[in-house]
N, C-alpha and C. Protein backbone atom coordinates (compact mmCIF):
# COMPACT_ATOMS: atom_id res chain seq x y z
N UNK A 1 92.65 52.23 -137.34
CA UNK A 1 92.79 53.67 -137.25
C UNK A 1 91.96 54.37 -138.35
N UNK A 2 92.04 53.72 -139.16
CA UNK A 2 91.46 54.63 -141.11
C UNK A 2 89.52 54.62 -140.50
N UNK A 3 89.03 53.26 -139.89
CA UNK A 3 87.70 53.29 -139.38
C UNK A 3 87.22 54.57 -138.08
N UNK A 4 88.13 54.58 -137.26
CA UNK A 4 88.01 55.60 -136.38
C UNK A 4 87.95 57.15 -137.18
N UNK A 5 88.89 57.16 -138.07
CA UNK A 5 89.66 58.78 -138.57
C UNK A 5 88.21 59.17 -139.27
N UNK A 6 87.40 57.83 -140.00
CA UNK A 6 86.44 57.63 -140.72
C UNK A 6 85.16 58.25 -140.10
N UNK A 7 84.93 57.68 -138.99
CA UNK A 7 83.78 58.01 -138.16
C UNK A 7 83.93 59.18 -137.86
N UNK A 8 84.94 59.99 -137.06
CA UNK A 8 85.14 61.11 -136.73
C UNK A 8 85.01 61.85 -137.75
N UNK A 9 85.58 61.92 -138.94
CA UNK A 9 84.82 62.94 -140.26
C UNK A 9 83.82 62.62 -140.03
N UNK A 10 82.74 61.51 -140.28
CA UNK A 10 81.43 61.45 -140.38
C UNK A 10 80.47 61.97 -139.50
N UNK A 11 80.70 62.03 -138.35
CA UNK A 11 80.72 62.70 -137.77
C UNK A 11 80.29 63.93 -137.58
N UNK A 12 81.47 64.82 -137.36
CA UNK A 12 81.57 66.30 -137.94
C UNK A 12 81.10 66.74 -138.56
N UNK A 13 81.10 65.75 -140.09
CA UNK A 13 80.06 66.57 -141.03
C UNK A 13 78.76 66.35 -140.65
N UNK A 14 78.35 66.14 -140.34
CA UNK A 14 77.00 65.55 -139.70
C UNK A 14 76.50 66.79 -138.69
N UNK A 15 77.46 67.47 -137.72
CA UNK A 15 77.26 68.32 -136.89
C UNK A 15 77.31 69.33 -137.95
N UNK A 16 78.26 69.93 -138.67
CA UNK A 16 78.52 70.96 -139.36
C UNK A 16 77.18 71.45 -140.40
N UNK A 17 76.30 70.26 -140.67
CA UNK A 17 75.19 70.16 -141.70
C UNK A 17 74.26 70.96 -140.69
N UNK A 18 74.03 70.09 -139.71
CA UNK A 18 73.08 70.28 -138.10
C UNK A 18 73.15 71.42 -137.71
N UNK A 19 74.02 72.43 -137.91
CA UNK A 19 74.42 73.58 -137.40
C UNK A 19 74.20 74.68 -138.02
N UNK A 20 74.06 74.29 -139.14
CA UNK A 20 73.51 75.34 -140.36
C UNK A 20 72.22 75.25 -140.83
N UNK A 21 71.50 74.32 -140.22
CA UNK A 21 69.98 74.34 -139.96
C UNK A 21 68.99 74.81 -139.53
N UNK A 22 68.16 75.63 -140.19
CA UNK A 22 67.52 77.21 -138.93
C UNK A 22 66.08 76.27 -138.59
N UNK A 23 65.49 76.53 -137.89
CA UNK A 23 64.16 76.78 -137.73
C UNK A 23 63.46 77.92 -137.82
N UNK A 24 62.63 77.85 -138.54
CA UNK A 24 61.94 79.37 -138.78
C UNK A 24 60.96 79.31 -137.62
N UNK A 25 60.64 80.67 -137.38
CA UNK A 25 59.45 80.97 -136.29
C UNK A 25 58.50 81.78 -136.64
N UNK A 26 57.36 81.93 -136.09
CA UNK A 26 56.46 83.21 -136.21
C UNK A 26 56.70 84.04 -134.96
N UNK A 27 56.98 85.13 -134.50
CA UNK A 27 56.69 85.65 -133.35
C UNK A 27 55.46 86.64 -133.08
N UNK A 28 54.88 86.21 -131.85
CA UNK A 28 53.71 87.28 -131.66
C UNK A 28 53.99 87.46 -130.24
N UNK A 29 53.74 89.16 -130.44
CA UNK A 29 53.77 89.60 -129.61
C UNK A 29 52.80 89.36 -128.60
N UNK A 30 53.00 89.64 -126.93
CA UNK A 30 51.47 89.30 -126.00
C UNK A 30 51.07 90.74 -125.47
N UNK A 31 50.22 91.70 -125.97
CA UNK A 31 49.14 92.65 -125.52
C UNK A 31 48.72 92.45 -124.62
N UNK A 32 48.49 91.53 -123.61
CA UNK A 32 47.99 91.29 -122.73
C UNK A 32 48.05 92.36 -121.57
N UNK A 33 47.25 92.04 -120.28
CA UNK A 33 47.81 93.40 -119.04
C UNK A 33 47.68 92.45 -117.84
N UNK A 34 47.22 91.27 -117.99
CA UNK A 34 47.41 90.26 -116.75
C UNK A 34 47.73 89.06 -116.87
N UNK A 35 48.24 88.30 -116.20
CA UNK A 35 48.88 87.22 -115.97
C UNK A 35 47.62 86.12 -116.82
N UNK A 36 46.47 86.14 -116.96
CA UNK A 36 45.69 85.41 -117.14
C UNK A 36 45.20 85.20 -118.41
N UNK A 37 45.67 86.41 -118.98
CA UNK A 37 45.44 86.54 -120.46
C UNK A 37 46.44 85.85 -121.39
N UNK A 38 47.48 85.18 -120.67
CA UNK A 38 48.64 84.60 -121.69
C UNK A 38 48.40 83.66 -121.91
N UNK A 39 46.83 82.64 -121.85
CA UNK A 39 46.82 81.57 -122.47
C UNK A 39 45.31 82.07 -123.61
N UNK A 40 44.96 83.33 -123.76
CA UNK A 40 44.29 84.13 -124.51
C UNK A 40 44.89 84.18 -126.09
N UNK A 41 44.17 83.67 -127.17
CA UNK A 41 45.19 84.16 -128.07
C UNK A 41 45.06 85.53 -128.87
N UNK A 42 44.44 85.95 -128.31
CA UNK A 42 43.36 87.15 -129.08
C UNK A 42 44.60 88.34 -128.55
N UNK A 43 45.14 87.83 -127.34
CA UNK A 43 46.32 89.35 -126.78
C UNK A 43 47.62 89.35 -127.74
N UNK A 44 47.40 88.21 -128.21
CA UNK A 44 48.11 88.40 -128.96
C UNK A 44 48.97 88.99 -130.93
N UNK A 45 49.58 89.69 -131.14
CA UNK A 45 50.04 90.35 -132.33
C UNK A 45 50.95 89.64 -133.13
N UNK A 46 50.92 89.61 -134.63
CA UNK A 46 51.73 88.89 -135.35
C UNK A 46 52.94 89.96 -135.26
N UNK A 47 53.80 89.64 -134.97
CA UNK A 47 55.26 91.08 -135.52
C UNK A 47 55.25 92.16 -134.77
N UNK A 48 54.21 91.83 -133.52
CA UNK A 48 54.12 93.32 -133.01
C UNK A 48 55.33 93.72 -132.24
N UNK A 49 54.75 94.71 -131.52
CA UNK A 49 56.05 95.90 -131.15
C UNK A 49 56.66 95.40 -129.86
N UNK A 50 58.33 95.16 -129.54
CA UNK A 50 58.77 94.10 -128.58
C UNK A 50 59.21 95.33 -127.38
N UNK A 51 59.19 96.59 -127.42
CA UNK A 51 59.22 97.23 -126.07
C UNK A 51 58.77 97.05 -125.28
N UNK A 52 60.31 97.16 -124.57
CA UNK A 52 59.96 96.49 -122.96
C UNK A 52 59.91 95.36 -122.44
N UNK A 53 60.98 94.34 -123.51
CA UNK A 53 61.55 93.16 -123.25
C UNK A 53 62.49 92.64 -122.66
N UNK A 54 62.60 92.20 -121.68
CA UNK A 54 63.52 92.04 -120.52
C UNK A 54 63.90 90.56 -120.36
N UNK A 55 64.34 89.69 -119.32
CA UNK A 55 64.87 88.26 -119.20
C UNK A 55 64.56 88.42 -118.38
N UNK A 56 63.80 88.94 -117.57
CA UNK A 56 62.79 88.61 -116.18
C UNK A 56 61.18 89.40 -116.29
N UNK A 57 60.48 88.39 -115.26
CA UNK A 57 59.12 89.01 -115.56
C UNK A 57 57.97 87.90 -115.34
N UNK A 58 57.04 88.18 -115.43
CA UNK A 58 55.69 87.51 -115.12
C UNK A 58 54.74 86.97 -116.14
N UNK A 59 55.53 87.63 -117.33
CA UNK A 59 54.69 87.69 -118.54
C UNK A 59 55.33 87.57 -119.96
N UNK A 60 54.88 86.60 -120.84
CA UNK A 60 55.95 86.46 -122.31
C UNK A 60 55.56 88.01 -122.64
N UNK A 61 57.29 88.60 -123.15
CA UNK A 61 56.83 89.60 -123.93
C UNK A 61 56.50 89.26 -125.66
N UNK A 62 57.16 87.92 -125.64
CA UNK A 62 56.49 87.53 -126.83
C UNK A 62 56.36 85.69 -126.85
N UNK A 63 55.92 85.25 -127.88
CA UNK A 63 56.10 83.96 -128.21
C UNK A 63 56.64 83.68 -129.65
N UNK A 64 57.61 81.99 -129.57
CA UNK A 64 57.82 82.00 -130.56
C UNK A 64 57.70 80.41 -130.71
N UNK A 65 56.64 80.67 -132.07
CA UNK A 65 55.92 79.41 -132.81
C UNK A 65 56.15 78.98 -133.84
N UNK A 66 56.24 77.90 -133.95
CA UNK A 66 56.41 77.42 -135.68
C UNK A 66 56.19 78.43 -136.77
N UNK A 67 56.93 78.15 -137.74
CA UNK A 67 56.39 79.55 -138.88
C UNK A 67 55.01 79.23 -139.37
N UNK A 68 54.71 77.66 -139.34
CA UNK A 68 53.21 77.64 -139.89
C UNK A 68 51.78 78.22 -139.31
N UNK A 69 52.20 78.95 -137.82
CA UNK A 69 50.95 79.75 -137.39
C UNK A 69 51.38 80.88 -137.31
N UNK A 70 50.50 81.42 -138.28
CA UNK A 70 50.56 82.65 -138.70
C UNK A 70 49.13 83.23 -138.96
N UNK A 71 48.09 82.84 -138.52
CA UNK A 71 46.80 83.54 -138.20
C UNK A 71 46.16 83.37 -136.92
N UNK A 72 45.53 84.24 -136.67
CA UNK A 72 44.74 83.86 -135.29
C UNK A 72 44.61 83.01 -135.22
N UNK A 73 43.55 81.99 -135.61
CA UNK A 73 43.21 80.89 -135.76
C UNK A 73 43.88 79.91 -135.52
N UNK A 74 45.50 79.46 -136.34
CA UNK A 74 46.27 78.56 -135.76
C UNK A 74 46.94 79.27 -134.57
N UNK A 75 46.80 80.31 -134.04
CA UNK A 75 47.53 80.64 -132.42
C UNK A 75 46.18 79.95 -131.93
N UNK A 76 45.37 79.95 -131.91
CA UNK A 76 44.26 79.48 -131.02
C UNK A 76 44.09 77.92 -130.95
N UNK A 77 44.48 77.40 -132.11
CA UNK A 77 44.70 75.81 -131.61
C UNK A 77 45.66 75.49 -131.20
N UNK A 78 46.82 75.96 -131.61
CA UNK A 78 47.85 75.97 -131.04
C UNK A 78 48.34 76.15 -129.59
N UNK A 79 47.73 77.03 -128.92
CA UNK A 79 47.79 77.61 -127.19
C UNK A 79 46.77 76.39 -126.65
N UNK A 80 45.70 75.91 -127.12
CA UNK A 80 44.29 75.67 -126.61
C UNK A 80 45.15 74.80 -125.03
N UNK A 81 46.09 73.78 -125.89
CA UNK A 81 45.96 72.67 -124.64
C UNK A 81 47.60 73.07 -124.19
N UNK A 82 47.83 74.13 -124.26
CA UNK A 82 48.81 75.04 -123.41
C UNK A 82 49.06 75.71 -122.04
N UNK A 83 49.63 75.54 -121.01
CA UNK A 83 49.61 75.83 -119.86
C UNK A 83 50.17 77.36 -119.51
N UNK A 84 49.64 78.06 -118.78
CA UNK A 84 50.93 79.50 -119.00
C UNK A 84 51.85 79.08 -118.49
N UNK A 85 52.54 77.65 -117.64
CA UNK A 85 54.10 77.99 -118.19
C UNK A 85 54.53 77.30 -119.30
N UNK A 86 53.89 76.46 -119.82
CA UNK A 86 54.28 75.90 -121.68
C UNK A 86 54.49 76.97 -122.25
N UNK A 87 53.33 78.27 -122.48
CA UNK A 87 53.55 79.43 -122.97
C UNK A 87 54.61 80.11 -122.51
N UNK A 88 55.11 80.04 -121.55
CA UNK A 88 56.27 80.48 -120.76
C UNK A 88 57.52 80.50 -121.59
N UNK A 89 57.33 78.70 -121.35
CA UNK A 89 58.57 78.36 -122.40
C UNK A 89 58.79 78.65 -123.38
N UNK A 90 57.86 79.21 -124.62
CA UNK A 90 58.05 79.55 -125.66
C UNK A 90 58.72 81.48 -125.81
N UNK A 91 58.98 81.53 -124.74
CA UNK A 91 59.26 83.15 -125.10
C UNK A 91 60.55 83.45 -124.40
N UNK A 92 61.36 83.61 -125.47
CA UNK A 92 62.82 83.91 -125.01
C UNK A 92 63.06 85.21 -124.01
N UNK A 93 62.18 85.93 -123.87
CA UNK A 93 61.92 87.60 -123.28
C UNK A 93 61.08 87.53 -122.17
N UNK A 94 60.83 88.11 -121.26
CA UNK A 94 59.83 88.31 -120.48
C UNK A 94 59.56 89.96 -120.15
N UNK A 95 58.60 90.11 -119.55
CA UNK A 95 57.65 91.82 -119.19
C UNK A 95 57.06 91.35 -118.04
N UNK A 96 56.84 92.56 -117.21
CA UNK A 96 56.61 92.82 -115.85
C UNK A 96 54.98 92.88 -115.74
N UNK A 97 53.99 92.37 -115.36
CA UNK A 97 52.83 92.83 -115.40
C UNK A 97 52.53 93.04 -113.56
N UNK A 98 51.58 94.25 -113.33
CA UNK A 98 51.32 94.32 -112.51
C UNK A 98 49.81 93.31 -111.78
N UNK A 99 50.09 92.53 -111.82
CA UNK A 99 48.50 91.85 -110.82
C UNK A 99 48.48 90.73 -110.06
């Protein structure tokens, strides 16, 4: 019983550590105006402005990347071998584009 009671704390604390663990992100916004531009990294803004973010849509209203890209440059290696729906996946939000 004392080995079981044992594990189960160990356990727990183990989750409780895990749980208080953030990942940091960068978010950039996507400028974009067509569907084709979301594997573009240039449409994209560090911090920019998130109006007009919705949970449905055609288009990330933003992405969110490791905190270590944080210049154009690493968004651009970063997207290169990216699919728009990989990019997809990275954006908790979506926006409506017309095309």
């Amino acid at each position: 019983m004392k080995k079981y009671s044992f594990s189960v704390l160990s356990i727990s604390i183990a989750i409780s550590f895990a749980s208080f663990t953030t990942k940091e992100n960068q978010v950039w916004y996507f400028a974009g105006t067509t569907t084709a531009q979301i594997t573009d990294y240039t449409k994209y803004i560090l911090n920019g402005n998130h109006d007009g973010c919705l949970s449905v849509g055609n288009a990330p209203c933003d992405i969110w990347v490791p905190e270590t890209i944080d210049t154009p440059a690493e968004l651009q290696t970063f997207l290169s071998d990216k699919s728009i729906s990989q990019i997809m996946d990275l954006s908790p939000y979506r926006r409506a584009l017309e095309d």
